[in-house]
C-alpha atoms as a PDB file:
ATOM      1  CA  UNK A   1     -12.086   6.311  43.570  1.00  0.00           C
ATOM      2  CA  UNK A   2     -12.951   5.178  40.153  1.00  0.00           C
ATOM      3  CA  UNK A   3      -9.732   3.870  38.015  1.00  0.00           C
ATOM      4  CA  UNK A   4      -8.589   5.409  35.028  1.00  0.00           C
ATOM      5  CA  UNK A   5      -9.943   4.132  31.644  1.00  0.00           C
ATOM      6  CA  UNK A   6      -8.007   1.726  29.864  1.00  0.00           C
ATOM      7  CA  UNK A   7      -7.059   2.550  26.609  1.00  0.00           C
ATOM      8  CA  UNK A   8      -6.558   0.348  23.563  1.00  0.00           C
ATOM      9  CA  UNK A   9      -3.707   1.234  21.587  1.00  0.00           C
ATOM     10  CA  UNK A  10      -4.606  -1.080  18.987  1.00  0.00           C
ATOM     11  CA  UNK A  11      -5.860  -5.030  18.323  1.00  0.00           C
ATOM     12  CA  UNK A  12      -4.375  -7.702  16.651  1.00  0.00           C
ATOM     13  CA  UNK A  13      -6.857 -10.563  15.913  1.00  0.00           C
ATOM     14  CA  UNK A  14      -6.572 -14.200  17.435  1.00  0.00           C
ATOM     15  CA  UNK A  15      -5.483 -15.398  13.653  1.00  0.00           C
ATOM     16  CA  UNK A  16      -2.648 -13.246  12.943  1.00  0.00           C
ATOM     17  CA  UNK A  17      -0.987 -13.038  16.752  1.00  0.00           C
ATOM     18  CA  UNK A  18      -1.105 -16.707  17.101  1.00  0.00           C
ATOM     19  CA  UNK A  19       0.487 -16.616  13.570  1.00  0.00           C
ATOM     20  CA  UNK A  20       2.849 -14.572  14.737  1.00  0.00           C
ATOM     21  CA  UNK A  21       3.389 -15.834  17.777  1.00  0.00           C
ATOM     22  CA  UNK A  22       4.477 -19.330  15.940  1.00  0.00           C
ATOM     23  CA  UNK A  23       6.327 -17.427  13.547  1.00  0.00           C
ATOM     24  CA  UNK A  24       4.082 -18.371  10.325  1.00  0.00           C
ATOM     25  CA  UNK A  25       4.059 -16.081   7.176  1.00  0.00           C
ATOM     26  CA  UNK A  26       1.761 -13.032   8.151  1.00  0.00           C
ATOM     27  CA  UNK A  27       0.922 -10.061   5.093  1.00  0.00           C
ATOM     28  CA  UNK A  28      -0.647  -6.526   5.939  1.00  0.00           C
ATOM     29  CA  UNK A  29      -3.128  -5.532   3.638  1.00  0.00           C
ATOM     30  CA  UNK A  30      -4.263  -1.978   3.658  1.00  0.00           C
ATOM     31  CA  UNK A  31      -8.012  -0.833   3.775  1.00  0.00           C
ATOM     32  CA  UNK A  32      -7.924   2.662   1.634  1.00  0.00           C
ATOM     33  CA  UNK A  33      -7.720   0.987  -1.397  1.00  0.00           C
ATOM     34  CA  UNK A  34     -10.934  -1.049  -0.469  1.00  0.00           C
ATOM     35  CA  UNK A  35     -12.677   2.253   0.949  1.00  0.00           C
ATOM     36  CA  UNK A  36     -11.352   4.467  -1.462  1.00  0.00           C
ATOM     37  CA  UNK A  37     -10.081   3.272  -4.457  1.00  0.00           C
ATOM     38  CA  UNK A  38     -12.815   0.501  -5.841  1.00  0.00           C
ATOM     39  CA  UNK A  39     -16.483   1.153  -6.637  1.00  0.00           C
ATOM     40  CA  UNK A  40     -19.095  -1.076  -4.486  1.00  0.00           C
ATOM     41  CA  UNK A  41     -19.793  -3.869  -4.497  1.00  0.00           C
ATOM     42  CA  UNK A  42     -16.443  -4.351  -6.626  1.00  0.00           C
ATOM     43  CA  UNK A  43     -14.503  -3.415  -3.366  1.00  0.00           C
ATOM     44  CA  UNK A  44     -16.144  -6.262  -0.858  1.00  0.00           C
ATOM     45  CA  UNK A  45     -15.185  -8.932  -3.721  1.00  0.00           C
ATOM     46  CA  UNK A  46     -11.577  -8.058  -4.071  1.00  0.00           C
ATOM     47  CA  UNK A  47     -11.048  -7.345  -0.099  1.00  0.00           C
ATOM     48  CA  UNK A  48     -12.214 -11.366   0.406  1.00  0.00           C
ATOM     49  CA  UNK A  49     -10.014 -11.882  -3.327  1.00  0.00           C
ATOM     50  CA  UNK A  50      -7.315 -10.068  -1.628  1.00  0.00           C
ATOM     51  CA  UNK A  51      -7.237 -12.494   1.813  1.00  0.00           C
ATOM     52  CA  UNK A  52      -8.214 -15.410   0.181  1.00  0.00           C
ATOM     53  CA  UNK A  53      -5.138 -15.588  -2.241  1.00  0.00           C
ATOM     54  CA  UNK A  54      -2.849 -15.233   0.952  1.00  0.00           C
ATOM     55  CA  UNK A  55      -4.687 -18.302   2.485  1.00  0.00           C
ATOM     56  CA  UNK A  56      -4.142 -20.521  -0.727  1.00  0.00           C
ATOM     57  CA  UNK A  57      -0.653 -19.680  -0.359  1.00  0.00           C
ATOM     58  CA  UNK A  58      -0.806 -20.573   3.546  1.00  0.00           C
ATOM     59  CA  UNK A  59       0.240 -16.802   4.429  1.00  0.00           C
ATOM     60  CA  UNK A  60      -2.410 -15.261   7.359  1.00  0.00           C
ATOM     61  CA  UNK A  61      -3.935 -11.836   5.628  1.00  0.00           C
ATOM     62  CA  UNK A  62      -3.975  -9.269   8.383  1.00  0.00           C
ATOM     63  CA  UNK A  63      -6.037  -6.132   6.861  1.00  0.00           C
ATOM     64  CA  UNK A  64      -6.198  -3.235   8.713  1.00  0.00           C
ATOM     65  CA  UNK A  65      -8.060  -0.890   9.606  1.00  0.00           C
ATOM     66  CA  UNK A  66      -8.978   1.437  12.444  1.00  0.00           C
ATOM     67  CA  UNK A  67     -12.719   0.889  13.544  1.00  0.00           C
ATOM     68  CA  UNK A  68     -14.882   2.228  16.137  1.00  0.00           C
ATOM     69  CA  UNK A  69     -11.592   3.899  17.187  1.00  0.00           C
ATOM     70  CA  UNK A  70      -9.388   0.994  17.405  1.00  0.00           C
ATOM     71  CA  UNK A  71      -6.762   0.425  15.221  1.00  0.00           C
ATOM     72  CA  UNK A  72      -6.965  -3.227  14.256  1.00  0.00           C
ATOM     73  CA  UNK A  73      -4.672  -5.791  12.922  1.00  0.00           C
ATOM     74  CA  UNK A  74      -6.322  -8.457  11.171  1.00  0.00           C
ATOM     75  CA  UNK A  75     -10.243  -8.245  10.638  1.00  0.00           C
ATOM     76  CA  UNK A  76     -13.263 -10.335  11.199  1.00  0.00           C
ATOM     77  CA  UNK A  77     -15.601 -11.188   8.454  1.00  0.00           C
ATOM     78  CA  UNK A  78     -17.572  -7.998   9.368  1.00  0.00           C
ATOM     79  CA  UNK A  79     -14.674  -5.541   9.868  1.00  0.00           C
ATOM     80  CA  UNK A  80     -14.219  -6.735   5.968  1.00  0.00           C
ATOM     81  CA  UNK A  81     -17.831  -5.837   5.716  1.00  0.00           C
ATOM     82  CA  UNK A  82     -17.529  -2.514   7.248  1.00  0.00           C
ATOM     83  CA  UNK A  83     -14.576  -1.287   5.417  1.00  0.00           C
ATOM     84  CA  UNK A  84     -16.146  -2.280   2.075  1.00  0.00           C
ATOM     85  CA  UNK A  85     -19.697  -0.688   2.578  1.00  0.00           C
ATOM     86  CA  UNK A  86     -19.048   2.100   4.877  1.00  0.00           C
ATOM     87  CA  UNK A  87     -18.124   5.417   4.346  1.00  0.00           C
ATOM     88  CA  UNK A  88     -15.039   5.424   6.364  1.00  0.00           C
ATOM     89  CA  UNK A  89     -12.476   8.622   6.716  1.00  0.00           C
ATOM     90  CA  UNK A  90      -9.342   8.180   4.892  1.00  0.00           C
ATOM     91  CA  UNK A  91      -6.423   7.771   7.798  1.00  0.00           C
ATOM     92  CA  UNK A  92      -2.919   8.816   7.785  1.00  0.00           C
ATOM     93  CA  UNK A  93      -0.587   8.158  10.290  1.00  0.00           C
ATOM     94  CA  UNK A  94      -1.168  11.631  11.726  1.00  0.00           C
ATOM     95  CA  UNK A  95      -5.089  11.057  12.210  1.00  0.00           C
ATOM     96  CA  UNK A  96      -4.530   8.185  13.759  1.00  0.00           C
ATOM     97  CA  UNK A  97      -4.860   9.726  17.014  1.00  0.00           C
ATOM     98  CA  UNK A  98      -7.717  11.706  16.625  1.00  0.00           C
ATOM     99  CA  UNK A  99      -9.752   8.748  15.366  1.00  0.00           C
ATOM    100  CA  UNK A 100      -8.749   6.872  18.359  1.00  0.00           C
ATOM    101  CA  UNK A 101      -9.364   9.732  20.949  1.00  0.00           C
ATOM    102  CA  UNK A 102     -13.172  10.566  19.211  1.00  0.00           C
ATOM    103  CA  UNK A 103     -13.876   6.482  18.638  1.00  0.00           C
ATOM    104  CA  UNK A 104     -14.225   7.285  14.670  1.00  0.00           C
ATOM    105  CA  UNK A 105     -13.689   4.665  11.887  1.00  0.00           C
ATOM    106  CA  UNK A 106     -11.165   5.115   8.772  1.00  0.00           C
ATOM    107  CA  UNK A 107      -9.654   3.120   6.158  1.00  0.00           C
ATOM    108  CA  UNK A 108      -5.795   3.080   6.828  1.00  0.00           C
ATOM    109  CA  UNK A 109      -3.559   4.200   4.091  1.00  0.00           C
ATOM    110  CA  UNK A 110      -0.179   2.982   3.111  1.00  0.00           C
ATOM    111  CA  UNK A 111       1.598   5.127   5.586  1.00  0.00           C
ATOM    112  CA  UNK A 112      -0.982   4.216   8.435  1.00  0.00           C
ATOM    113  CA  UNK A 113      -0.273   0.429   7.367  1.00  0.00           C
ATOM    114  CA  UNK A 114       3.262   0.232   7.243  1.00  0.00           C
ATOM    115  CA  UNK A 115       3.067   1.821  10.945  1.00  0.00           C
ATOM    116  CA  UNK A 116       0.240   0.011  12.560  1.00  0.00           C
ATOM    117  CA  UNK A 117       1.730  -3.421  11.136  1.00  0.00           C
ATOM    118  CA  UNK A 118       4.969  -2.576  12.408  1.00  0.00           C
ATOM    119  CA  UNK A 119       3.584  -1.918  15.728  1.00  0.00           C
ATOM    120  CA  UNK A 120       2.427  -5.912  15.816  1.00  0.00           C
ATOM    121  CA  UNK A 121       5.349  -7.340  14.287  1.00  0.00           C
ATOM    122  CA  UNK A 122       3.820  -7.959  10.700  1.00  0.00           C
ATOM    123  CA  UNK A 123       7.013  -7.063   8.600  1.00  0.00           C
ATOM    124  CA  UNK A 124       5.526  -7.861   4.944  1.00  0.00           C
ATOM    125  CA  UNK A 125       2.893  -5.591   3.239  1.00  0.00           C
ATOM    126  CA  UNK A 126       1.012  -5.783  -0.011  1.00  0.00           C
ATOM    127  CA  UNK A 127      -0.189  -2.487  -1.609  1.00  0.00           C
ATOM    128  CA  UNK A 128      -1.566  -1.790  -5.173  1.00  0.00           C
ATOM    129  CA  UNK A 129       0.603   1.502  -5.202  1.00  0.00           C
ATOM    130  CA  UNK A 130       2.711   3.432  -3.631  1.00  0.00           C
ATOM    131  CA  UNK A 131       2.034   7.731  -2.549  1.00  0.00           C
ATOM    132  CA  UNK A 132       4.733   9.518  -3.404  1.00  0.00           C
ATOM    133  CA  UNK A 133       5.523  13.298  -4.984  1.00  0.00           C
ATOM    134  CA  UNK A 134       2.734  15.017  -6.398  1.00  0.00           C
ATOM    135  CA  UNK A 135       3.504  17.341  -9.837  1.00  0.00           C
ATOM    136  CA  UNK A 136       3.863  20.833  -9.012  1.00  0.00           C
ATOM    137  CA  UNK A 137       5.330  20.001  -5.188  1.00  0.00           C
ATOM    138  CA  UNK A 138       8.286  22.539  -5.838  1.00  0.00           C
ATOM    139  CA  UNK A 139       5.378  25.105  -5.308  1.00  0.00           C
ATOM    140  CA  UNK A 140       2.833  23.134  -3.059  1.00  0.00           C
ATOM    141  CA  UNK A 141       5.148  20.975  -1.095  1.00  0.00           C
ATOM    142  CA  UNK A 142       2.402  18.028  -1.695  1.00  0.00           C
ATOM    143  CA  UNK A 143       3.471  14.684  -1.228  1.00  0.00           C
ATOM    144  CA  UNK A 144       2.672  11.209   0.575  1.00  0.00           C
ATOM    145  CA  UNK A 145       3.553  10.552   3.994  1.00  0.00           C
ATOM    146  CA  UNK A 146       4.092   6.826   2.953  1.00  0.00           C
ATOM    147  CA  UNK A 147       7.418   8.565   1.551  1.00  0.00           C
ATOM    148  CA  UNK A 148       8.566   9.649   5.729  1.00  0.00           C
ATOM    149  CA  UNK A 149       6.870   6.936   6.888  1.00  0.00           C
ATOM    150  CA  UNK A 150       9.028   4.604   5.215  1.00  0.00           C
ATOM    151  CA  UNK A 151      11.863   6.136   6.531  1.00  0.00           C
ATOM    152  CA  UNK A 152      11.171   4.738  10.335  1.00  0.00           C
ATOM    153  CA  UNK A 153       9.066   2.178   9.553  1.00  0.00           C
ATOM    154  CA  UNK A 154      11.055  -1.359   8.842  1.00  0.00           C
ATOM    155  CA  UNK A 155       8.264  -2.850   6.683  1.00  0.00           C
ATOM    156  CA  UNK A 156       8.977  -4.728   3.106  1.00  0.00           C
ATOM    157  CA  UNK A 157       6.279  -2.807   1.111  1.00  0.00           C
ATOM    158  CA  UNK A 158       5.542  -4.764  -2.096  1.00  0.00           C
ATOM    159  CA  UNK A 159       3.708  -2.293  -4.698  1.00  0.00           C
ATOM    160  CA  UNK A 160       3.356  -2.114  -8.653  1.00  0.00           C
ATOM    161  CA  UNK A 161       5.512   1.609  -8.444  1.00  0.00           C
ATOM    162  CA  UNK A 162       3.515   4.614  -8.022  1.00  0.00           C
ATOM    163  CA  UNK A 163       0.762   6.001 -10.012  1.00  0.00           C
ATOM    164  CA  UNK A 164       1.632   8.251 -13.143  1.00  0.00           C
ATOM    165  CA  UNK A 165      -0.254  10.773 -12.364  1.00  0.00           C
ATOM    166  CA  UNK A 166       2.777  11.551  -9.852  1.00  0.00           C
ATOM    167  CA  UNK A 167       6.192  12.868 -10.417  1.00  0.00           C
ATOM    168  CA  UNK A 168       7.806   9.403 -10.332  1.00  0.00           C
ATOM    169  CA  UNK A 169      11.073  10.906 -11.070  1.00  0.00           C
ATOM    170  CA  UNK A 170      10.651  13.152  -8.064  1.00  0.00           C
ATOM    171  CA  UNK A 171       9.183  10.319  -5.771  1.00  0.00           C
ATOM    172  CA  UNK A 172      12.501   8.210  -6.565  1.00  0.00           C
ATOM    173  CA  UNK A 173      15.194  11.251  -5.354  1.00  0.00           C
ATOM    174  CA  UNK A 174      12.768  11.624  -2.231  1.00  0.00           C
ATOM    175  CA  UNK A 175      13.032   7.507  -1.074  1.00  0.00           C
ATOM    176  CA  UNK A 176      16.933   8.125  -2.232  1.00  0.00           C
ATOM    177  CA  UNK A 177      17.011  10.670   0.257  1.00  0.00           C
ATOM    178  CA  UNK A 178      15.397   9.363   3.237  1.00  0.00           C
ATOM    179  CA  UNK A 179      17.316   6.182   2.595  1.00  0.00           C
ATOM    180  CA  UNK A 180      14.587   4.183   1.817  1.00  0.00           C
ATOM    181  CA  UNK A 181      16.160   1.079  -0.779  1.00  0.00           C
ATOM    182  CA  UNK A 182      14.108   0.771  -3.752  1.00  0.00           C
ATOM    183  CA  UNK A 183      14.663  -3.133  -5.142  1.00  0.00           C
ATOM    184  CA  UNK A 184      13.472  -4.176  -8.450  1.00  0.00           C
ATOM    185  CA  UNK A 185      11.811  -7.731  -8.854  1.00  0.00           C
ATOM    186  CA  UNK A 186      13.011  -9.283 -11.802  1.00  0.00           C
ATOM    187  CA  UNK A 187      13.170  -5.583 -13.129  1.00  0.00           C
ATOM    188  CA  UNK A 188      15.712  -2.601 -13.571  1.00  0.00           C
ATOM    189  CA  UNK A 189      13.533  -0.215 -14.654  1.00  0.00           C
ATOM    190  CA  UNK A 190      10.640   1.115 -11.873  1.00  0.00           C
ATOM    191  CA  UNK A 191       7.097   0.305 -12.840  1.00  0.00           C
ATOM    192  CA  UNK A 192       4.180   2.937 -13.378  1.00  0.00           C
ATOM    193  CA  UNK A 193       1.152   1.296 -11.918  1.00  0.00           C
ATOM    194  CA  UNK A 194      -1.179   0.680 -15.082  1.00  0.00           C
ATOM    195  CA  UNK A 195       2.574   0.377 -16.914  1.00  0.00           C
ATOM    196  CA  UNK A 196       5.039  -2.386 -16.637  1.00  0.00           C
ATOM    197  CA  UNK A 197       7.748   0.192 -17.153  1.00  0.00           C
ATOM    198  CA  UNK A 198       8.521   4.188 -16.459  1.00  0.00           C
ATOM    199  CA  UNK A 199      11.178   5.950 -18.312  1.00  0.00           C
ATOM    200  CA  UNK A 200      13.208   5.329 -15.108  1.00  0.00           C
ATOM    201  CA  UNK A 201      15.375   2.954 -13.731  1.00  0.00           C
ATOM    202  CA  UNK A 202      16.508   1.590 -10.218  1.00  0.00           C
ATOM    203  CA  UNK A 203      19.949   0.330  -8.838  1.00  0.00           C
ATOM    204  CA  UNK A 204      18.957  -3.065  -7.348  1.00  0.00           C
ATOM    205  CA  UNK A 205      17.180  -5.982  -8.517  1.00  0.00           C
ATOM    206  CA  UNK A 206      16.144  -9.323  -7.032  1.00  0.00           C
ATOM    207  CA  UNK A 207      15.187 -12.747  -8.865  1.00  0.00           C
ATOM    208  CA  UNK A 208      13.514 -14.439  -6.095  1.00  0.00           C
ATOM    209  CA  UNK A 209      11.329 -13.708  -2.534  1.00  0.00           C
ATOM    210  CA  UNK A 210      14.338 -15.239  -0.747  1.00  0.00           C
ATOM    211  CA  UNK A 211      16.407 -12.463  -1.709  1.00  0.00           C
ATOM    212  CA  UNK A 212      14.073 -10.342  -0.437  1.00  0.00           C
ATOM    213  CA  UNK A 213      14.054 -11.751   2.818  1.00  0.00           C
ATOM    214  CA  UNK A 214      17.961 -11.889   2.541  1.00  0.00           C
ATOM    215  CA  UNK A 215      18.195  -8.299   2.454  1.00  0.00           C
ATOM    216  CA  UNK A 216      15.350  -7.689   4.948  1.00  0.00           C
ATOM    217  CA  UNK A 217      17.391  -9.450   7.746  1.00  0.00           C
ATOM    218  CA  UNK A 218      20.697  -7.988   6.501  1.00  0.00           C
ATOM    219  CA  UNK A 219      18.998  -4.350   7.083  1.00  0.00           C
ATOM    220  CA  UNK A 220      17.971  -5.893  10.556  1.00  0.00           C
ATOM    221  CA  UNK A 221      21.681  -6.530  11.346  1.00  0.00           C
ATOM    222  CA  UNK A 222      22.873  -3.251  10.495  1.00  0.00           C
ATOM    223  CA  UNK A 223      20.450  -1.789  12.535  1.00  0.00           C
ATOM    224  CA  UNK A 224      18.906   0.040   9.650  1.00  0.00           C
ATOM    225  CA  UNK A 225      15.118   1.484  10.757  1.00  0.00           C
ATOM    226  CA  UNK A 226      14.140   2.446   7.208  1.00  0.00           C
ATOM    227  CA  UNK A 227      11.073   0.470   5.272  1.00  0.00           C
ATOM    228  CA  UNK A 228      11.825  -0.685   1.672  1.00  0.00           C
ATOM    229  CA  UNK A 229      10.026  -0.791  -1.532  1.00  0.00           C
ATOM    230  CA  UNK A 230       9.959  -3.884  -3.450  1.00  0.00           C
ATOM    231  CA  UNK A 231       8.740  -2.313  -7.435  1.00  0.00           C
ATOM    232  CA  UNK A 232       6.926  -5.466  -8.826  1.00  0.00           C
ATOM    233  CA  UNK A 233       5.653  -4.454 -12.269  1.00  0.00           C
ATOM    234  CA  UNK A 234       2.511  -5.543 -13.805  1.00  0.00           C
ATOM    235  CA  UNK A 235       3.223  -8.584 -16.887  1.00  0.00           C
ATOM    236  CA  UNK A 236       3.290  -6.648 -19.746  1.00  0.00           C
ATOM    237  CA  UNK A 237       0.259  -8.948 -20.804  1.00  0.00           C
ATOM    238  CA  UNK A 238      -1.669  -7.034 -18.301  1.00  0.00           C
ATOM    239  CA  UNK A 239      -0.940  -3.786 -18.494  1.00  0.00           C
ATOM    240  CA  UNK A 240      -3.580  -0.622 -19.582  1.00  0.00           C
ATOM    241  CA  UNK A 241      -2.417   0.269 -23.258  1.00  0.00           C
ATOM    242  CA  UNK A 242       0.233   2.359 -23.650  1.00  0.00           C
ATOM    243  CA  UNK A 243      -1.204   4.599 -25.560  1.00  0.00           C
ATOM    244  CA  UNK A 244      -4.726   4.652 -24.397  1.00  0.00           C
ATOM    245  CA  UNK A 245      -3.026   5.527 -21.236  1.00  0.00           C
ATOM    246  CA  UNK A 246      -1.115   8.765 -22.450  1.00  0.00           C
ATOM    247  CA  UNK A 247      -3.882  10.397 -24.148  1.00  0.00           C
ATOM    248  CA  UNK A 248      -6.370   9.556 -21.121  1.00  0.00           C
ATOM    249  CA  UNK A 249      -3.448  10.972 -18.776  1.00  0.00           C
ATOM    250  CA  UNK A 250      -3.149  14.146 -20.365  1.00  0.00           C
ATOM    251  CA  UNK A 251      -6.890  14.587 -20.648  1.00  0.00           C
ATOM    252  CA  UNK A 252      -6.974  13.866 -16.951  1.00  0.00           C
ATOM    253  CA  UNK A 253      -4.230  16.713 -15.742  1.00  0.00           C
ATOM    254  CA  UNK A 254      -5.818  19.096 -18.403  1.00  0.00           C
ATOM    255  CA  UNK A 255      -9.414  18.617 -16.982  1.00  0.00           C
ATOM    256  CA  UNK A 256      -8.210  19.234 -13.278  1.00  0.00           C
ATOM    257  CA  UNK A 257      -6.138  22.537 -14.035  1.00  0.00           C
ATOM    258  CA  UNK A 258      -9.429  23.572 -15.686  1.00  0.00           C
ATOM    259  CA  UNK A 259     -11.480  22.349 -12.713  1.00  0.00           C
ATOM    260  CA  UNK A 260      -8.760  24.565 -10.179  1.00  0.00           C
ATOM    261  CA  UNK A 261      -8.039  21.603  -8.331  1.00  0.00           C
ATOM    262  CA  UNK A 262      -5.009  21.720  -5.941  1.00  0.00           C
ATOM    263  CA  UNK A 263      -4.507  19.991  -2.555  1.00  0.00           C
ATOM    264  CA  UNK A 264      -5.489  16.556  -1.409  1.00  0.00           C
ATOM    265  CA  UNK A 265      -8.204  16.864  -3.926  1.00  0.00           C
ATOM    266  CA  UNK A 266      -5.991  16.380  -7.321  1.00  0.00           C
ATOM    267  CA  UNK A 267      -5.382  13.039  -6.531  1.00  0.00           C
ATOM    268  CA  UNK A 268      -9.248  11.682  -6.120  1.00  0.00           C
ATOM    269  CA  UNK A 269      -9.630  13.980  -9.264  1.00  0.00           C
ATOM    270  CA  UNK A 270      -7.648  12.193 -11.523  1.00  0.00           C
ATOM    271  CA  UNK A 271      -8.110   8.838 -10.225  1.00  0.00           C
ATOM    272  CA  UNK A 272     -11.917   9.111 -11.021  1.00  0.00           C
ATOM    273  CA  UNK A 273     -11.732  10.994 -14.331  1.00  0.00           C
ATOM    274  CA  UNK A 274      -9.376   7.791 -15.490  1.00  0.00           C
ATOM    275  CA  UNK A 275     -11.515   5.132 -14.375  1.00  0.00           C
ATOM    276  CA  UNK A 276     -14.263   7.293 -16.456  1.00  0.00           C
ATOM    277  CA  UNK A 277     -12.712   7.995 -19.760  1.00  0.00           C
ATOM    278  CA  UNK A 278     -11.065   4.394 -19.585  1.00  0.00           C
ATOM    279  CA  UNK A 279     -14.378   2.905 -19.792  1.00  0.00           C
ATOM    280  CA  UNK A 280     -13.251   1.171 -16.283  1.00  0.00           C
ATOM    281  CA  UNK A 281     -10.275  -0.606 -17.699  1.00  0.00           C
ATOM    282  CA  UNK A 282      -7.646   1.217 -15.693  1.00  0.00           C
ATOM    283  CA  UNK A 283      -9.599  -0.384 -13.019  1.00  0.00           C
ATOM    284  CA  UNK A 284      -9.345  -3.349 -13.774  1.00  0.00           C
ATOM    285  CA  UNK A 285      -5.808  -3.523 -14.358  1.00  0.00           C
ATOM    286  CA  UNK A 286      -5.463  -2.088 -10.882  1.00  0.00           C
ATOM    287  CA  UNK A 287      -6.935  -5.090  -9.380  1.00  0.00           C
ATOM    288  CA  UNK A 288      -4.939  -7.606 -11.676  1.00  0.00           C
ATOM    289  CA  UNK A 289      -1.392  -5.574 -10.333  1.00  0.00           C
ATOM    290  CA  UNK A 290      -2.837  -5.698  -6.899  1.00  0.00           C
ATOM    291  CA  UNK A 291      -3.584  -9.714  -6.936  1.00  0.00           C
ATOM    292  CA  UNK A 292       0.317  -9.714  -8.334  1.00  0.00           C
ATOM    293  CA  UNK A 293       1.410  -8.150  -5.604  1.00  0.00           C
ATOM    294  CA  UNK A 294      -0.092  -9.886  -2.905  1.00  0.00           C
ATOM    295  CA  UNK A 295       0.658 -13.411  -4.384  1.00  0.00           C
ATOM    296  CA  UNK A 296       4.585 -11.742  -4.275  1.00  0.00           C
ATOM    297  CA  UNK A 297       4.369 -10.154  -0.477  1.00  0.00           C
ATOM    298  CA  UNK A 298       2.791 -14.081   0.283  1.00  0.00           C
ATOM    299  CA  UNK A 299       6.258 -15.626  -0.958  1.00  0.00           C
ATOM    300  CA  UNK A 300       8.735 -12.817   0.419  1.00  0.00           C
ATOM    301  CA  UNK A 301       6.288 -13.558   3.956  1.00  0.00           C
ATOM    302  CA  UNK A 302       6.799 -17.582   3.564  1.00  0.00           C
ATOM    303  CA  UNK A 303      10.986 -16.684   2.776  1.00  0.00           C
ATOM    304  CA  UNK A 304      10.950 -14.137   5.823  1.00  0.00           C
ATOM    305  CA  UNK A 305       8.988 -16.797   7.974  1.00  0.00           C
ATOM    306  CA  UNK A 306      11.660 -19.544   6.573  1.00  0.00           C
ATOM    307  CA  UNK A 307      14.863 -17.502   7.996  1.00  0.00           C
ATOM    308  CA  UNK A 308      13.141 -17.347  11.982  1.00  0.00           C
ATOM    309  CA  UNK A 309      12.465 -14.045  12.081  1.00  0.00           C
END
């Protein structure tokens, strides 16, 4: 009788389980914002940027990514490749099994991350930003599952806020009602992405990685299963004009109600109509926030890796 097939739940790559396994600093990195969210060959560049600013720091990157059906944590030189120059599906937790099941490739988002790093024991993750309530979700119930997915998923998510082109003020009731803690670094007020600073402020604030970690193993000890969101704003230095950014906001949102865009589609929308009318410099502030935001999630990982855990 032939056996049964074994099947792969997932990978983790020689690098980050024997960092793990010694208990060195380890960082998730997520793969839709390579795919997805940064024109080729731009994307390739920053995905090496990305890894290589965690190994200056002596943190082991662990991008993931599901490929050929297997969810893997941690990628070779060519899984880098392939996420970069493919044209890979965009994966949610929930299509996680059907890509596994039909041996598909996809580029994991932030709620696919924060799950699939979880599952190996990687407990710090670098994002550029956060999914959270789309405008208009009274009437089309649209918004992230990084929001749920946070709620069961103990992961330190390190992100510049969430994009404006959300309902941020929405997005913050929703993470106070699944009980996911919201800490500001060096900050009070939550970031917007391209903006150091919304119109809205948060309840906790932290001056240093190692209270990060502090409250990351004080959540451990209380048993706590939620995620939580460390808000690290852009340096006002960096950030996309404040004004510039209004006007190309509103001209955004005004050309997709004209275009009858609803759905998953809005979001894609937007994103590419600002990168246009910015003349690409909404891009580029993405990738400076994102390099400040890994460089962060590298010091909470060396503070987390400091207490044992």
């Amino acid at each position: 009788m032939t056996p049964a097939p074994v099947h792969i739940a997932f990978t983790v790559s020689a690098e980050v389980a024997d960092a793990l396994k010694d208990r060195r600093p380890v960082v998730a990195l997520e793969s839709t914002i390579i795919s997805h969210g940064l024109p080729r060959p731009r994307n390739h560049e920053a995905a090496k940027e990305f890894e290589q600013i965690l190994r200056d720091a002596g943190v082991t990157p662990a991008t993931i990514a599901v490929l050929d059906g297997v969810p893997q944590i941690g990628l070779d030189a060519d899984g880098v490749r392939r996420i970069a120059q493919e044209d890979l599906a965009k994966a949610s937790v929930r299509d996680l099994p059907m890509l596994a099941a039909s041996g598909a490739s996809g580029a994991t988002t932030v709620a696919a991350t924060a799950h699939l790093a979880c599952l190996a024991g990687v407990r710090v993750f670098a994002t550029g930003g956060l999914g959270g309530v789309h405008r208009g979700a009274s009437s089309t119930f649209d918004e992230s599952a990084d929001l749920s997915t946070l709620a069961v998923t103990p992961v330190t998510v390190v992100s510049a806020g969430v994009k404006s082109v959300l309902d941020i003020a929405a997005t913050l009731e929703r993470l106070e009602t699944l009980s996911v803690p919201v800490v500001g670094y060096r900050t009070t007020v939550f970031p917007s992405f391209w903006l150091t600073e919304s119109a809205f402020t948060i309840d906790w604030s932290v001056e240093t990685a190692a209270q990060v970690a502090a409250i990351m193993r004080s959540r451990d000890a209380l048993g706590l299963g939620q995620g939580m969101v460390v808000a690290n704003p852009i340096p006002r230095h960096q950030q996309w004009d404040p004004i510039e950014h209004d006007r190309v906001l509103i001209e955004a949102l005004d050309a997709a109600d004209a275009a009858g865009m609803h759905g998953k589609a809005v979001t894609p929308f937007l994103l590419g109509f600002i990168v246009s009318a910015s003349q690409g410099r909404s891009l580029e502030v993405n990738l400076d926030l994102a390099r400040n935001n890994v460089r962060l999630a590298a010091e909470i990982a060396i503070e987390w890796s400091a207490l044992g855990a």
